[in-house]
C-alpha atoms as a PDB file:
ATOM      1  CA  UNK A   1       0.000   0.000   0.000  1.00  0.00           C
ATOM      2  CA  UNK A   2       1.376   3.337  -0.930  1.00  0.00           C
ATOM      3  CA  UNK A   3       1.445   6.617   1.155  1.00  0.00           C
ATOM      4  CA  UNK A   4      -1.113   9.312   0.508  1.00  0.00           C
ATOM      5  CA  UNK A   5       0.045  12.096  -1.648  1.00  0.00           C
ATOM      6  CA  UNK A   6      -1.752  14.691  -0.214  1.00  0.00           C
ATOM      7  CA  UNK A   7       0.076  14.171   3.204  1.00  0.00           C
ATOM      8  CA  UNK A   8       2.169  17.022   4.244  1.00  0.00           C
ATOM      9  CA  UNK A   9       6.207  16.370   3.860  1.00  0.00           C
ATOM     10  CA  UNK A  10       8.163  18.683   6.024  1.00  0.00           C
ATOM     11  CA  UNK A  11      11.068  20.269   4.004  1.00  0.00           C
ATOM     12  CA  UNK A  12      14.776  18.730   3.740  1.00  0.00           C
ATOM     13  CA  UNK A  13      17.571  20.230   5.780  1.00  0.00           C
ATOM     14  CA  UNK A  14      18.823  20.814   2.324  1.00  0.00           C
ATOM     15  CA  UNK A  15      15.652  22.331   1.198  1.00  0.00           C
ATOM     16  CA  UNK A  16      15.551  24.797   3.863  1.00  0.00           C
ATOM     17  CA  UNK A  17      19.400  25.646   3.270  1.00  0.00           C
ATOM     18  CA  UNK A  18      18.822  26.079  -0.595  1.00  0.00           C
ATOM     19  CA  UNK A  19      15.716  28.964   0.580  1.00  0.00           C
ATOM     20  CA  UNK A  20      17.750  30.452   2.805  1.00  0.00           C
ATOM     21  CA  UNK A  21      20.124  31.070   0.483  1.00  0.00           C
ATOM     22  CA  UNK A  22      18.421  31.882  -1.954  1.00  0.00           C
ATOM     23  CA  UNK A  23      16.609  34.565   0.189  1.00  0.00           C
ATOM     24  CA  UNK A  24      20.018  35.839   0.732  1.00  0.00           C
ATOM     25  CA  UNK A  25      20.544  36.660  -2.593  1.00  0.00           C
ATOM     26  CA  UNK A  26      17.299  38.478  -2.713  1.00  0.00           C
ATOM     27  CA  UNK A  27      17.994  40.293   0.014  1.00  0.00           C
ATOM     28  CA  UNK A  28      21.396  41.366  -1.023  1.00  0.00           C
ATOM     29  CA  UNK A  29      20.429  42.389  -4.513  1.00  0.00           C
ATOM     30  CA  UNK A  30      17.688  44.209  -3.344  1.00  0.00           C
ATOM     31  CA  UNK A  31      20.360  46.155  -0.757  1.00  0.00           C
ATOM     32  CA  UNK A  32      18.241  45.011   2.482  1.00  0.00           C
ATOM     33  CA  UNK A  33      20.204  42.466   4.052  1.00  0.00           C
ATOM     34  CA  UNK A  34      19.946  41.262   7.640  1.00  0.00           C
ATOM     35  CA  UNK A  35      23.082  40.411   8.597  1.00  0.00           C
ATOM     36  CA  UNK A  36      25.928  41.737   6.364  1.00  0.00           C
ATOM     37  CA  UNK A  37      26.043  45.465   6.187  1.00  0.00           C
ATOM     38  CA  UNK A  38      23.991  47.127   3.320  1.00  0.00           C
ATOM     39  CA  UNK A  39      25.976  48.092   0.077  1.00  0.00           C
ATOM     40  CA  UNK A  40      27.899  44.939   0.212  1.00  0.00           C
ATOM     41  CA  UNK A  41      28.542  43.448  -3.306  1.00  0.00           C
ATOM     42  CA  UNK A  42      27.140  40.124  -4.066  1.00  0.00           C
ATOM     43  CA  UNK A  43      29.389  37.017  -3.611  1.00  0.00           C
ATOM     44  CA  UNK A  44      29.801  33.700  -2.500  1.00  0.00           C
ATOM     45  CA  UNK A  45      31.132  34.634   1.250  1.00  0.00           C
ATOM     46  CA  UNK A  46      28.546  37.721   1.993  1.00  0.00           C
ATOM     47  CA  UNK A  47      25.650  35.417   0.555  1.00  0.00           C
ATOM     48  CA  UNK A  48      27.059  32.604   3.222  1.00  0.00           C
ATOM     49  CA  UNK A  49      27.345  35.502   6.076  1.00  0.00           C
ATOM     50  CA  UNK A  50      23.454  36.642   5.250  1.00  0.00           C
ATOM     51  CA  UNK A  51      22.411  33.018   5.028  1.00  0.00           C
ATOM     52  CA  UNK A  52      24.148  31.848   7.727  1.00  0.00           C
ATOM     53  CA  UNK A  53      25.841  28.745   6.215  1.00  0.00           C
ATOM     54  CA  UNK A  54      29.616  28.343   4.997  1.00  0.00           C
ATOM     55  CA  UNK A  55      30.852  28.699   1.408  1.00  0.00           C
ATOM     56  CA  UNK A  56      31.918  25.290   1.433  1.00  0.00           C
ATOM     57  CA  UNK A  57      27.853  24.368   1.837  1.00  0.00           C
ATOM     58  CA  UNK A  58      26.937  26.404  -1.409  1.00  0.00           C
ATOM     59  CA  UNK A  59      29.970  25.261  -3.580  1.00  0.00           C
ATOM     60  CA  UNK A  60      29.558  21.668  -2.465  1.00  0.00           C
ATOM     61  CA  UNK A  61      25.779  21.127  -2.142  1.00  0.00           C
ATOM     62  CA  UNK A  62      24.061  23.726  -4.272  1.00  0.00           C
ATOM     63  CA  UNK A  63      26.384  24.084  -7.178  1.00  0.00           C
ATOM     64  CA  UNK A  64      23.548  25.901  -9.090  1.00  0.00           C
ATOM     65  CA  UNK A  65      23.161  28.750  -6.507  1.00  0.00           C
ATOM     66  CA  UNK A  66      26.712  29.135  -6.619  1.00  0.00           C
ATOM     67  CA  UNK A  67      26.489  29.411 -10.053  1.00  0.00           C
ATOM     68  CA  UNK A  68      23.802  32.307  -9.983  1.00  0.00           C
ATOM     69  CA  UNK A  69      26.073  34.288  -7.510  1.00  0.00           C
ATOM     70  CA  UNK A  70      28.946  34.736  -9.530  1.00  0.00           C
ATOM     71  CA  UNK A  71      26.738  35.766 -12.716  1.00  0.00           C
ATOM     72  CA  UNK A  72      25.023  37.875 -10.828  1.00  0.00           C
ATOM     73  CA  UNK A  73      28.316  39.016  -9.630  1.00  0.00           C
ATOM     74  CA  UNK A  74      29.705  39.229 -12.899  1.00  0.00           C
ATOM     75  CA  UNK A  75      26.567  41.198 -14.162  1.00  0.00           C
ATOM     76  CA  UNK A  76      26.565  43.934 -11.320  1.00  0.00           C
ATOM     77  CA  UNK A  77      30.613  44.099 -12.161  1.00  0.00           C
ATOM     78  CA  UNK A  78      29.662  44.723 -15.919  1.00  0.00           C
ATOM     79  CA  UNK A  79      27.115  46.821 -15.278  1.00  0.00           C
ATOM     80  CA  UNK A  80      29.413  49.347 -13.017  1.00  0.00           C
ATOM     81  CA  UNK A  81      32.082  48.904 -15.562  1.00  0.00           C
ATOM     82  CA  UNK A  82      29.774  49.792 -18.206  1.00  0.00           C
ATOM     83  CA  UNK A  83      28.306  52.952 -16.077  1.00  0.00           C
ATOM     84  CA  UNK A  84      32.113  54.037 -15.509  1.00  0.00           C
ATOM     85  CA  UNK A  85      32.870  53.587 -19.456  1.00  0.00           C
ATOM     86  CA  UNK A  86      29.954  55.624 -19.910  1.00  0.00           C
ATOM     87  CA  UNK A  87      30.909  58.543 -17.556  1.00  0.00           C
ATOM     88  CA  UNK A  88      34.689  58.495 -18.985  1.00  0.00           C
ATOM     89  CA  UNK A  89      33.163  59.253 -22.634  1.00  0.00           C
ATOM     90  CA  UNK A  90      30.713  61.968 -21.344  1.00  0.00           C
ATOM     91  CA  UNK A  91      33.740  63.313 -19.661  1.00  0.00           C
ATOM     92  CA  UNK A  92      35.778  63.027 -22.872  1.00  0.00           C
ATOM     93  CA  UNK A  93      33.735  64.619 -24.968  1.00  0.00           C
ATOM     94  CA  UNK A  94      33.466  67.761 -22.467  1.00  0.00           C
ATOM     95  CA  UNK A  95      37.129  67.509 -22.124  1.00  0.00           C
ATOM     96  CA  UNK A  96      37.461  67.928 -25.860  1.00  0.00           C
ATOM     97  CA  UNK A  97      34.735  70.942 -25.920  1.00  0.00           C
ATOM     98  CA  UNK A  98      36.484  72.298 -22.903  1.00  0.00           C
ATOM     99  CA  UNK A  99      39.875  72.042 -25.388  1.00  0.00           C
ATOM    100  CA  UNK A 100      38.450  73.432 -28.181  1.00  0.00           C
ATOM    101  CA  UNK A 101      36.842  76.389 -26.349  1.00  0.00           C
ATOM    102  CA  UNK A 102      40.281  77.095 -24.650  1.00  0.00           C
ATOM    103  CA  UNK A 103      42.045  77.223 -27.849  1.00  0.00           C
ATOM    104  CA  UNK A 104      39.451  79.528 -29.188  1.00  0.00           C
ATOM    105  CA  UNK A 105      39.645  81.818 -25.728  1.00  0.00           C
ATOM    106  CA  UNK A 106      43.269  81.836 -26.574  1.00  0.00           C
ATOM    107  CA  UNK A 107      43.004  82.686 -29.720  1.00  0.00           C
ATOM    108  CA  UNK A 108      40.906  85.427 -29.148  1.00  0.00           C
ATOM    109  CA  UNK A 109      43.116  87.010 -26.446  1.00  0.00           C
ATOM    110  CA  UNK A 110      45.781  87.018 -28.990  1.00  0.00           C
ATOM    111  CA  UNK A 111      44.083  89.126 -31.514  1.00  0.00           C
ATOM    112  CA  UNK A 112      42.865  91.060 -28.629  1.00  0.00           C
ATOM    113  CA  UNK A 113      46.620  91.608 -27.329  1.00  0.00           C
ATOM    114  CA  UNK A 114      48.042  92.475 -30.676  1.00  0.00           C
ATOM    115  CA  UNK A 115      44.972  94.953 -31.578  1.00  0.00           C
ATOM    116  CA  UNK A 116      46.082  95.920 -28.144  1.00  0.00           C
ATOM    117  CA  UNK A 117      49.665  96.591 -28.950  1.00  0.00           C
ATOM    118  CA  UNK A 118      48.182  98.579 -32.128  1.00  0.00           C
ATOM    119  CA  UNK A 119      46.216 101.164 -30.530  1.00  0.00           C
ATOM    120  CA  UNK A 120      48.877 101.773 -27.956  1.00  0.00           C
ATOM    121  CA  UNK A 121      51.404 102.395 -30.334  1.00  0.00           C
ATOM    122  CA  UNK A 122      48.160 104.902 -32.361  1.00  0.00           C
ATOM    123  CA  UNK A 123      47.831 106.797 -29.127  1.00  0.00           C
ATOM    124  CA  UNK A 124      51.654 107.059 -28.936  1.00  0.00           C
ATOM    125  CA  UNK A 125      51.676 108.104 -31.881  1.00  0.00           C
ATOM    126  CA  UNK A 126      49.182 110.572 -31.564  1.00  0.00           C
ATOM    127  CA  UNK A 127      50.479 112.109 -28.023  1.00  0.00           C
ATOM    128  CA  UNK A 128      53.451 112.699 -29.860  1.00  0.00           C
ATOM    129  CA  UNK A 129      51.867 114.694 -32.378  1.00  0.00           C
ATOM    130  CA  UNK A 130      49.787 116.878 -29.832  1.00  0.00           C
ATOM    131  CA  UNK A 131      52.954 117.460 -27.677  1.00  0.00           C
ATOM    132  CA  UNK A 132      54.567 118.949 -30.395  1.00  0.00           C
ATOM    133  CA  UNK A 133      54.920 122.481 -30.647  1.00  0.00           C
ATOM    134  CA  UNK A 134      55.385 122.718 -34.072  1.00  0.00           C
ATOM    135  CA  UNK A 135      51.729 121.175 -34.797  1.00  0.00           C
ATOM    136  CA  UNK A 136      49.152 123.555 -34.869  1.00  0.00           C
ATOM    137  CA  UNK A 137      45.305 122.316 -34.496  1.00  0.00           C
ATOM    138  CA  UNK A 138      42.374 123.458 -36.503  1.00  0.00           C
ATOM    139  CA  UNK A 139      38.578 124.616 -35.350  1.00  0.00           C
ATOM    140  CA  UNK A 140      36.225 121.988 -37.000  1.00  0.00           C
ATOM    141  CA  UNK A 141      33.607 123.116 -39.691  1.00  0.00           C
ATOM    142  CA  UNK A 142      31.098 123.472 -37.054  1.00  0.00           C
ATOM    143  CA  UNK A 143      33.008 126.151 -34.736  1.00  0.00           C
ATOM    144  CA  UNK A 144      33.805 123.566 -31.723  1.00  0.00           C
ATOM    145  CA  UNK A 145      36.834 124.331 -30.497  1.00  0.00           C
ATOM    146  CA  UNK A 146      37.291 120.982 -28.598  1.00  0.00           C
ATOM    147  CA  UNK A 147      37.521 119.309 -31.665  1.00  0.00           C
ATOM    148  CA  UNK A 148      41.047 119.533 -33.494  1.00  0.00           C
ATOM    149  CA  UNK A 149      42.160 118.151 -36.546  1.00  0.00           C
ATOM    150  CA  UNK A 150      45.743 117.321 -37.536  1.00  0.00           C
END
């Protein structure tokens, strides 16, 4: 005669172990872990800590979990590698605009110097000529005396 099916089996030692771990790896994915401190990447020995069994009992016995940590590892170390790839080109590409607008700021303060140099050597020029005594200024057309032409 063969047992009922619909009697109630209590779960294996192993059973319980495999749930705890895997709640573990919920719980540490999610960032709300019980036991090891939040922020903690995924692995083998702070999925052990939060479940509360050794590494030896997940590489052993539940080769499959093990498995699923290191991808998941793996995937969470890809995905911050990716994010950091991603920042160094943004920061690139304002590097390069940063460049190019300091060459064109440098540029400009060279044309600005030498127009610069030109008007100083103009008003030189024309201090000279109105500290002359030979030079003699004329009235304008329109009678104002403040206004002299050489």
């Amino acid at each position: 005669m063969s047992p009922p099916e619909d009697i109630f089996q209590p779960p294996t030692r192993g059973e319980l172990t495999a749930k705890a771990i895997r709640q573990a790896i919920v719980r540490i994915e999610k960032g709300r872990p019980k036991v090891v401190e939040p922020g903690r990447k995924l692995s083998i020995q702070s999925v052990a800590e939060e479940a509360g069994v050794s590494r030896a009992t997940i590489h052993n016995n539940h080769p499959g979990l093990a498995e699923r940590i290191r991808e998941a590892g793996n995937k969470v170390a890809r995905v911050q590698r990716d994010e950091k790839n991603t920042e160094l080109k943004e920061l690139r590409a304002k590097y390069r605009e940063l460049r190019q607008e300091y060459a064109h700021a440098r540029e400009l303060n060279q044309n600005m110097a030498s127009e610069m140099a030109c008007l100083v050597a103009e008003n030189q020029r024309l201090r000279a000529i109105v500290e002359n005594k030979k030079v003699v200024g004329f009235p304008s057309k329109k009678g104002n005396s403040n206004n002299v032409r050489y």
